[in-house]
Protein backbone atom coordinates (compact mmCIF):
# COMPACT_ATOMS: atom_id res chain seq x y z
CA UNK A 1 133.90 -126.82 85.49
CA UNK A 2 136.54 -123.81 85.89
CA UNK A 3 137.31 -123.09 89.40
CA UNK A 4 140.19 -121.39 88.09
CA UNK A 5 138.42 -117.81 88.57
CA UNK A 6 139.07 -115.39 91.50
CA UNK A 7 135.86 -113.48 91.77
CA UNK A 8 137.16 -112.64 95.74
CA UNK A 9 139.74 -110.32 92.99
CA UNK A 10 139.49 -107.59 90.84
CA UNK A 11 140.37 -109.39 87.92
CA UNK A 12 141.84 -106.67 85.54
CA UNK A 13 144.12 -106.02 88.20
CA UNK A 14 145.44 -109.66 88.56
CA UNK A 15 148.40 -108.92 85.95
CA UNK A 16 150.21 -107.54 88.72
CA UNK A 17 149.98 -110.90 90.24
CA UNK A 18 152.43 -112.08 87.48
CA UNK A 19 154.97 -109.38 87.14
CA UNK A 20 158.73 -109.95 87.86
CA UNK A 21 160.12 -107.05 90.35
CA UNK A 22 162.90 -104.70 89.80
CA UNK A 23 164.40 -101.68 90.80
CA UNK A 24 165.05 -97.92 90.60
CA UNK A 25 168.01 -96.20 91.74
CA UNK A 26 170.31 -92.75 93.09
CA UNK A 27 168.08 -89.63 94.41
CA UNK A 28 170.72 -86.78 94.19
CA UNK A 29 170.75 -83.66 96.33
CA UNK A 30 167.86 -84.40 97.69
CA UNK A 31 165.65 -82.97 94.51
CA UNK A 32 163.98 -86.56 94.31
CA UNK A 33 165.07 -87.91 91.46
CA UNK A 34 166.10 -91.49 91.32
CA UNK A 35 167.90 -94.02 88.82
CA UNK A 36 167.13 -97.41 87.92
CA UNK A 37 170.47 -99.11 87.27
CA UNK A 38 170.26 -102.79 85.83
CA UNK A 39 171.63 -105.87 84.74
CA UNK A 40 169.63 -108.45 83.22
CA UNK A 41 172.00 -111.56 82.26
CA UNK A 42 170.87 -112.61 78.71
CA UNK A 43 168.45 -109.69 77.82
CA UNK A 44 167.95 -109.48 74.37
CA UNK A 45 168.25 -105.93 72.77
CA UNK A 46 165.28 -103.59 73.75
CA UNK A 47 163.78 -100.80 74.61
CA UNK A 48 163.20 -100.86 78.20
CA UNK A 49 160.39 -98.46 79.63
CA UNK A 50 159.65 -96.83 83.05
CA UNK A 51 156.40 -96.74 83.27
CA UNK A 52 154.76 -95.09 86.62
CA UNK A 53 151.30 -96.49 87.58
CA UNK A 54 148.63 -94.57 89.23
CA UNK A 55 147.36 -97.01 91.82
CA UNK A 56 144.50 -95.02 92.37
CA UNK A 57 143.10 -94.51 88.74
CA UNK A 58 144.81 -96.93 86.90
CA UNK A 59 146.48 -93.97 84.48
CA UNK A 60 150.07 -95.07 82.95
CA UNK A 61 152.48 -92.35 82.30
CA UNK A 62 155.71 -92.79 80.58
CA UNK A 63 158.46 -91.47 82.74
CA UNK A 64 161.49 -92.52 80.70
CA UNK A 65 162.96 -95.07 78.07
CA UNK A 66 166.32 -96.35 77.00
CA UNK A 67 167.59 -99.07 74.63
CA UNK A 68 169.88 -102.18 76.80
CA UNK A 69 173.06 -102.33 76.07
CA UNK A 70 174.73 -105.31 74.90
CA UNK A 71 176.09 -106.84 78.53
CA UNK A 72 172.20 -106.21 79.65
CA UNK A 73 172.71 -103.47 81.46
CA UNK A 74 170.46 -99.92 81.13
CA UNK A 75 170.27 -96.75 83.09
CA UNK A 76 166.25 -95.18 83.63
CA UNK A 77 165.79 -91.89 85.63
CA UNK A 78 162.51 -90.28 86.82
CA UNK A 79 161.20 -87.65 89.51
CA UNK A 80 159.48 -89.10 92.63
CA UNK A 81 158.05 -85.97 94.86
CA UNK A 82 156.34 -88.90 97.13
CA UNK A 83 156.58 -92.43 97.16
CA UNK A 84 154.87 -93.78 93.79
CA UNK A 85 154.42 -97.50 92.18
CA UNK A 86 156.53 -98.27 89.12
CA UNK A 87 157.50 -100.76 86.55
CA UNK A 88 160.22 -101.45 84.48
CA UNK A 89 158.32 -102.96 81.16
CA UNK A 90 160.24 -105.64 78.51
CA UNK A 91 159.49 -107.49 75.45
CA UNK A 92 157.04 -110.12 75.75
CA UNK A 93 155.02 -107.82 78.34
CA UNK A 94 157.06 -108.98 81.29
CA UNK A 95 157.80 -106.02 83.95
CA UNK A 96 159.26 -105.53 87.22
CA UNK A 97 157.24 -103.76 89.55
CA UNK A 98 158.85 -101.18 91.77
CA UNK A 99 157.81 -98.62 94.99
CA UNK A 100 159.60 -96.07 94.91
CA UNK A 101 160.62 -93.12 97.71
CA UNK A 102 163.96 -92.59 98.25
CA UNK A 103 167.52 -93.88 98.03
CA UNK A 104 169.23 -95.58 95.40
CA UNK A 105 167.95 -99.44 94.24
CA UNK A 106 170.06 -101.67 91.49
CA UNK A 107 168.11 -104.82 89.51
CA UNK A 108 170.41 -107.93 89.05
CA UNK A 109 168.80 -110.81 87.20
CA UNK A 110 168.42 -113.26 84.64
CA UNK A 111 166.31 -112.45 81.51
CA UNK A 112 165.08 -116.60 81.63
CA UNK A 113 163.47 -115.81 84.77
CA UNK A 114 163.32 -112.51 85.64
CA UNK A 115 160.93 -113.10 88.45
CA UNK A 116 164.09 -113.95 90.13
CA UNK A 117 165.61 -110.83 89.99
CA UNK A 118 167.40 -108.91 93.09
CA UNK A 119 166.46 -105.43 94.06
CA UNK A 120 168.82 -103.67 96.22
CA UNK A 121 168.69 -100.09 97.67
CA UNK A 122 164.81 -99.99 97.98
CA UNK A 123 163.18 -101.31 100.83
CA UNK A 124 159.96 -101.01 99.51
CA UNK A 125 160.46 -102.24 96.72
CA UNK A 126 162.06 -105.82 98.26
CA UNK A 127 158.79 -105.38 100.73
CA UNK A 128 156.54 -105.69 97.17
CA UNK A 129 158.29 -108.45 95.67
CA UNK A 130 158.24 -110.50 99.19
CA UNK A 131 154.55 -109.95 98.86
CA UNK A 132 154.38 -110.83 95.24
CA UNK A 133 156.02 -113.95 95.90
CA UNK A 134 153.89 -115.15 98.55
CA UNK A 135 150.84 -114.26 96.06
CA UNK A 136 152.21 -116.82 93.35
CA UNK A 137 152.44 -119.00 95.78
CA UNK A 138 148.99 -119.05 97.00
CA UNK A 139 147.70 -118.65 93.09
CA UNK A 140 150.21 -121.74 92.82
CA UNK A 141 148.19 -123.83 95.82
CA UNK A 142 144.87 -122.30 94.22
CA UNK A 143 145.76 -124.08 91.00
CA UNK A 144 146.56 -127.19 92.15
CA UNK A 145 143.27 -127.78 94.26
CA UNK A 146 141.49 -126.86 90.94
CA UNK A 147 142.88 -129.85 89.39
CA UNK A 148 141.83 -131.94 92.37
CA UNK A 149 138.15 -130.92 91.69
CA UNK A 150 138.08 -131.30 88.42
CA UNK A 151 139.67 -135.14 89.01
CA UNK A 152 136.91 -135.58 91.73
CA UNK A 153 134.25 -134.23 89.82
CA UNK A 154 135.07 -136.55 86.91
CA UNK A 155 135.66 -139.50 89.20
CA UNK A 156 131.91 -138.91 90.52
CA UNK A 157 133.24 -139.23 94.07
CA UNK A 158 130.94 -136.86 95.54
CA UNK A 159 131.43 -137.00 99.17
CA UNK A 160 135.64 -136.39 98.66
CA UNK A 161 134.62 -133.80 95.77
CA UNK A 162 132.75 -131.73 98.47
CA UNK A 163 135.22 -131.69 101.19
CA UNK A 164 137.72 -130.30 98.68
CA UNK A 165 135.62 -128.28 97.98
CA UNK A 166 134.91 -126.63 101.34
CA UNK A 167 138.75 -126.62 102.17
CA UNK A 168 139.23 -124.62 98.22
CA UNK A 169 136.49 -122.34 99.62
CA UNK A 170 138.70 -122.08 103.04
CA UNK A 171 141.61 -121.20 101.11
CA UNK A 172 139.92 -118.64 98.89
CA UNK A 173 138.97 -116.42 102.35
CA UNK A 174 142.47 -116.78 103.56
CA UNK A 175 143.60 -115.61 100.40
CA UNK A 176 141.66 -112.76 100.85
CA UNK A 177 142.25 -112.16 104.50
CA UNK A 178 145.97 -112.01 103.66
CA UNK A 179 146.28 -109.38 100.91
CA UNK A 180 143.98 -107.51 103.57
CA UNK A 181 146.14 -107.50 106.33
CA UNK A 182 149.04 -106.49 103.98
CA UNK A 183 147.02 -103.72 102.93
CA UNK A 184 146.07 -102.84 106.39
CA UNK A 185 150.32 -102.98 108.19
CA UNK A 186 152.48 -102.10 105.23
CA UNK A 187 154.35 -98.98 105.95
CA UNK A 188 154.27 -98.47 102.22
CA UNK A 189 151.62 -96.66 100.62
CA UNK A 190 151.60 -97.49 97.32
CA UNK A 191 151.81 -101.15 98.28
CA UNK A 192 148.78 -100.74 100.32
CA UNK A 193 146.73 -99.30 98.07
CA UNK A 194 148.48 -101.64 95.12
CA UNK A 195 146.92 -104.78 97.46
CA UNK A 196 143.80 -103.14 98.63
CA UNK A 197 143.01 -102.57 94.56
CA UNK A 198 143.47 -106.24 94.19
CA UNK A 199 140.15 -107.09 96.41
CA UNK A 200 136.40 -107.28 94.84
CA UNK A 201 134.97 -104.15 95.28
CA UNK A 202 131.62 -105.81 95.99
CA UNK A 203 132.23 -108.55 98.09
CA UNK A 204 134.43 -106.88 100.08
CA UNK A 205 132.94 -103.19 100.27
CA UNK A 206 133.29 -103.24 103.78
CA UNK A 207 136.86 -103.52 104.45
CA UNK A 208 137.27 -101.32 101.32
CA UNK A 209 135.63 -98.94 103.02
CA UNK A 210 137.50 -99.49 106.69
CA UNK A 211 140.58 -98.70 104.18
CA UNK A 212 139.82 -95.91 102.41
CA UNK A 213 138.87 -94.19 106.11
CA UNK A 214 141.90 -95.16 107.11
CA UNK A 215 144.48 -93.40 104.62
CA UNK A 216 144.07 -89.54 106.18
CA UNK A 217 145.55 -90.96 109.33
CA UNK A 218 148.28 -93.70 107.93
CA UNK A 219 148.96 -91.74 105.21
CA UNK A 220 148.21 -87.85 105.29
CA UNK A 221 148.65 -85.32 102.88
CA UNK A 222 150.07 -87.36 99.86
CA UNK A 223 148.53 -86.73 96.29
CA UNK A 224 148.25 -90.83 96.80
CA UNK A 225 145.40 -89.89 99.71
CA UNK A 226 143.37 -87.73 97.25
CA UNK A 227 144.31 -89.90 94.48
CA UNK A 228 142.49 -93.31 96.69
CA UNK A 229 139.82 -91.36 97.97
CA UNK A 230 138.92 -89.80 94.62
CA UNK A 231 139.33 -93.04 93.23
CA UNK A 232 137.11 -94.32 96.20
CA UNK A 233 134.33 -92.06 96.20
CA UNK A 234 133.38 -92.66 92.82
CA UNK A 235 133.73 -96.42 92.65
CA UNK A 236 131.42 -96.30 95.38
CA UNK A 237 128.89 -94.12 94.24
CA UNK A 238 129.04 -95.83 91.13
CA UNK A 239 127.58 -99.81 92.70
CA UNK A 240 125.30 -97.68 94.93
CA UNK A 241 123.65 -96.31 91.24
CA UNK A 242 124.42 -99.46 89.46
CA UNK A 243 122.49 -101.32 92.66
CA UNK A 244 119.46 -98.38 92.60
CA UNK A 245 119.14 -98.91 89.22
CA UNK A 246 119.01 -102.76 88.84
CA UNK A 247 116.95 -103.30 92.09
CA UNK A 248 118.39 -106.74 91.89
CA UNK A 249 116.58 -109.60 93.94
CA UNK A 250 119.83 -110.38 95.80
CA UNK A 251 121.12 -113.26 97.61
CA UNK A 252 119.94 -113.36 101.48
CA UNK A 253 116.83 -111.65 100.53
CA UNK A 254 113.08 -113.06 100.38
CA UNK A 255 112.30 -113.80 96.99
CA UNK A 256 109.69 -111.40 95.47
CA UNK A 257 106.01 -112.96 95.93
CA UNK A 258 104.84 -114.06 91.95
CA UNK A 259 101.75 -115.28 91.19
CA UNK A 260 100.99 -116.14 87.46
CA UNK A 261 98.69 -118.21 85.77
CA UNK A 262 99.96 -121.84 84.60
CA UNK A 263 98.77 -123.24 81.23
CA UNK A 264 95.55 -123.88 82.03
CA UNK A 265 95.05 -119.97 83.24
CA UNK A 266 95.24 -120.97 87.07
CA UNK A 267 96.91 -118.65 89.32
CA UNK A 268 99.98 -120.00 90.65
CA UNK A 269 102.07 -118.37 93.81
CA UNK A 270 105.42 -118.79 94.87
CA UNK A 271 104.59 -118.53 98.17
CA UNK A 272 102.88 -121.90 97.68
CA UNK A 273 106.23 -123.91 96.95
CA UNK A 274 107.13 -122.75 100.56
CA UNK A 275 108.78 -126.06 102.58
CA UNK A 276 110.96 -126.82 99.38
CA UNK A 277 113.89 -125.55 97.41
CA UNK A 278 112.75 -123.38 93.90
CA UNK A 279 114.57 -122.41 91.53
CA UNK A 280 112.77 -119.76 89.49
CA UNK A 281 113.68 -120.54 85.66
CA UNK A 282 113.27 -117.61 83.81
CA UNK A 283 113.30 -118.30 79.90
CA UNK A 284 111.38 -118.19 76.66
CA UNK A 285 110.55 -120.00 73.52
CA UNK A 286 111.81 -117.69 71.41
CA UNK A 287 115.45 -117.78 73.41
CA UNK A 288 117.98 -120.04 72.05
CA UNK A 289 120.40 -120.00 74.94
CA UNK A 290 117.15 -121.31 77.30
CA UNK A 291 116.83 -123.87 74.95
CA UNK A 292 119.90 -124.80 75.10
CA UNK A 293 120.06 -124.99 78.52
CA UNK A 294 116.89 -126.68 79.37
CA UNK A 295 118.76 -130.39 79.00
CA UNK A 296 121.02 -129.62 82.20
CA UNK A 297 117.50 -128.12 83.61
CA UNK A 298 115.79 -131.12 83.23
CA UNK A 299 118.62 -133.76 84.61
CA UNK A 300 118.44 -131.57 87.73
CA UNK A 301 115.17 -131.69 88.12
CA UNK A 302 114.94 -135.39 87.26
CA UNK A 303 118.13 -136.01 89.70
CA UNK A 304 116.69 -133.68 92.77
CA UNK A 305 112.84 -133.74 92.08
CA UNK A 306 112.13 -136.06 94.99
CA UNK A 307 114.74 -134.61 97.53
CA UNK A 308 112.48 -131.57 98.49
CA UNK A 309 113.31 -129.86 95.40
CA UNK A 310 111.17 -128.24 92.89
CA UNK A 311 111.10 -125.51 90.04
CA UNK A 312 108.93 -122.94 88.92
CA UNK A 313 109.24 -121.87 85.14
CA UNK A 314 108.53 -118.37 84.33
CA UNK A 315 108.42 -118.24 80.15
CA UNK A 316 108.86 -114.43 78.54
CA UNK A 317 107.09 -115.72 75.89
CA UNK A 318 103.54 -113.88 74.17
CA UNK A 319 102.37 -116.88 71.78
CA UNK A 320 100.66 -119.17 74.13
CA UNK A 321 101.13 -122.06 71.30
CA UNK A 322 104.91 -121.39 71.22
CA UNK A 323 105.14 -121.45 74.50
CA UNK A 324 103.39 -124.69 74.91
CA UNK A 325 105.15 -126.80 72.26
CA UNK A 326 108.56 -125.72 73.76
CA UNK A 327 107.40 -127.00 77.13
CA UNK A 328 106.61 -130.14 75.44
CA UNK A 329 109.54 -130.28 72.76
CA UNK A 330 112.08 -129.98 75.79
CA UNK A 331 109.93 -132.15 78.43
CA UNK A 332 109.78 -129.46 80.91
CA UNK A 333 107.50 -131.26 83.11
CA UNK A 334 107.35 -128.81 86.16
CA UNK A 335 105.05 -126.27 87.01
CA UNK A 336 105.11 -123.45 84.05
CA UNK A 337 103.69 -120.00 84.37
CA UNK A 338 103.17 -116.87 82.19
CA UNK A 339 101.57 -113.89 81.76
CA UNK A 340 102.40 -113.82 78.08
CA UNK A 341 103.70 -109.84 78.49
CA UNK A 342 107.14 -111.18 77.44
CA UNK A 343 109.70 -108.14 78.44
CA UNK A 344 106.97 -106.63 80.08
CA UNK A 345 105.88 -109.48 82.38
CA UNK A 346 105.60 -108.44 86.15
CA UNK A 347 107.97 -111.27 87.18
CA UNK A 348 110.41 -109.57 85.17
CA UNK A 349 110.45 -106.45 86.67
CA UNK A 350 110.18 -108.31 90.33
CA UNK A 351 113.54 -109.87 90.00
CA UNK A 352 115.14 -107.05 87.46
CA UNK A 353 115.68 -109.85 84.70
CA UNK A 354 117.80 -108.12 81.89
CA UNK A 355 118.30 -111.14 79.68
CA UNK A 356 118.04 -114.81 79.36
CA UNK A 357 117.90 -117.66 80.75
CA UNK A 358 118.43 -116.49 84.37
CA UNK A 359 117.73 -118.29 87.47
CA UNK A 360 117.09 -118.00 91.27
CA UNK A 361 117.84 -120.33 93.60
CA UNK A 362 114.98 -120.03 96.59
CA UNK A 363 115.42 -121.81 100.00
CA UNK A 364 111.96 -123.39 101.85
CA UNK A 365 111.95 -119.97 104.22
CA UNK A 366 111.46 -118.00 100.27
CA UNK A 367 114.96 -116.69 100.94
CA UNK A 368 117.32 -116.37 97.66
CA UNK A 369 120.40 -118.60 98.03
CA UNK A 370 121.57 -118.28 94.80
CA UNK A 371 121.06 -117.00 91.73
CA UNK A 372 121.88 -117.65 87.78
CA UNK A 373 122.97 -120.87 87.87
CA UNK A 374 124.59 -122.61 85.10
CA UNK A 375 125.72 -126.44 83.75
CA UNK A 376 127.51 -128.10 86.31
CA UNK A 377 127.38 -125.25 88.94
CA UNK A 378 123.48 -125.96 88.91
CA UNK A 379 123.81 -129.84 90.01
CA UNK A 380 126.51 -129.24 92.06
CA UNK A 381 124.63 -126.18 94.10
CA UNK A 382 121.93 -128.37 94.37
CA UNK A 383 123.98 -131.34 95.35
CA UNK A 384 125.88 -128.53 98.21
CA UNK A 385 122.01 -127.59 99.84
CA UNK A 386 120.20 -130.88 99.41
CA UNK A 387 122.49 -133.32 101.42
């Protein structure tokens, strides 16, 4: 099982996470133009690039370039009208990420581990890094208690595998509620909105939301604001269609009443299994990945059948006799039903099922739980709700 994955993150966004800081330098006369002065101890020759980063959009313009000199040391310029997010970008796709405004800012470091670096001259930029740092850390921590599952899960010790569980589950919400208040009392824009673009835009719509109507007042007037709430709008706009559109049976909703005949042509309802946990299998003969996964179906079931736990198998297939000798090939030896429509099948269309195998997860009140469980993360849901 990987617990590795942060899907409280945006996850094309967690490069950040791993980028050594650095530093920009010198605005002269006031005409907002600064310098990035460095000296990187060990740095291979290279073409070093100042890259600035749209925090809003995600767009990468090249602002300037220049190869290092032998000693490690290189000179990059650029315009800043407002305060902007930028990065200095190496060989080997290490960077140093930058927020720039004013002033001058020098980079001292050491090409083995540039992470270390020293930024001078830039307050906002040392405010990034600090946060940077502390988000290593916690991926760090986050790491570690990943390899104490995995240890626990092998082990079998279930009772010690679910209290580490809990407390990973703790940590992943105060991960979450940290890069939030960052977002919410830096005095730095782009650092805001660089944290705030960090978060899931689904789970955490709401505070996304709270954010977005708070730039006109924390922030007003910068290209930054109509960059974010651009950016905003549309992301938003977007899941609302993408939600329309897929009608999805989500978790915390009643399940969507079924009734199809079984084998034998008898109607079967949903709504009878009430009092137990269901998970609605959706699969077909025809489907190699069900088949596949029917084994791990089947040692649930046989683990959890008698622990108020039960499944209802809705097949996709239209050849009854296919349909039967799968049933019996694979020893799926719970309650089956079909209306042999396969794509077109009203339980389909009731829970939006795309593709195959897919699952729902159905508490005793016929309230969705979870949904689309898979190998081990079906026992060990299962194992979580049926104490």
């Amino acid at each position: 099982m990987v617990y590795a994955k942060i899907p409280l993150m945006r996850s094309k966004h967690l490069l950040f996470l791993f980028i050594a800081i650095s530093g920009l330098t010198a605005c002269k006369n006031g005409d907002h133009r600064f310098v990035v002065i460095g000296n990187i101890t060990g740095l291979p020759a290279q073409t070093i690039i100042l890259e600035q980063l749209n925090a809003a959009n995600d767009q990468i313009t090249i602002i300037d370039s220049e190869r290092s000199k032998p000693d490690g040391h290189f000179e990059l310029s650029g315009i800043a009208p407002e305060a902007g997010l930028y990065r200095l970008h190496f060989l080997n796709n290490k960077y140093i990420l930058l927020s720039v405004d004013k002033g001058n800012i020098g980079i001292n470091g050491d090409w083995k581990s540039l992470e270390n670096y020293t930024v001078t001259g830039s307050p906002e930029s040392q405010d990034l890094k600090r946060f940077l740092l502390s988000i290593r850390q916690h991926l760090s921590d986050y790491n570690n208690m990943c390899l104490v599952l995995d240890t626990l899960q092998a082990r079998g010790n279930d009772s010690m595998f679910m209290k580490a569980k809990s407390d990973f589950q703790d940590m992943r919400q105060n991960f979450t509620q940290y890069v939030e208040r960052y977002a919410d009392t830096s005095r730095y824009q782009p650092n805001a909105i660089f944290a705030a673009r960090m978060l899931n835009g689904v789970t955490e719509m709401n505070y996304l939301e709270a954010f977005y109507q708070s730039m006109n007042r924390r922030f007003p007037g910068t290209r930054m604001t109509k960059d974010y709430t651009e950016f905003h709008v549309k992301s938003t706009l977007r899941m609302r269609q993408q939600a329309a559109r897929k009608n999805l049976a989500n978790e915390g909703e009643m399940a969507p009443e079924l009734s199809l005949p079984d084998l034998n042509g008898k109607p079967i309802n949903l709504s009878s299994l009430r009092g137990k946990y269901v998970l609605i299998d959706f699969w077909a003969s025809w489907c190699g990945p069900c088949r596949g996964e029917n084994p791990v179906v089947v040692a649930a079931y046989q683990r959890f059948k008698d622990r108020n736990f039960t499944i209802l198998g809705v097949s996709l297939d239209n050849n009854k006799e296919a349909w039967e000798k799968a049933i019996q090939d694979d020893g799926l030896t719970w309650t089956q039903v079909s209306d042999l429509k396969s794509w077109k099948s009203v339980a389909a269309a009731a829970y939006s099922v795309q593709s195959i195998p897919a699952n729902f997860l159905v508490d005793p009140n016929g309230r969705i739980v979870a949904h689309n469980l898979r190998g081990k993360d079906l026992e060990e849901r299962l194992q979580e709700v049926l104490k």
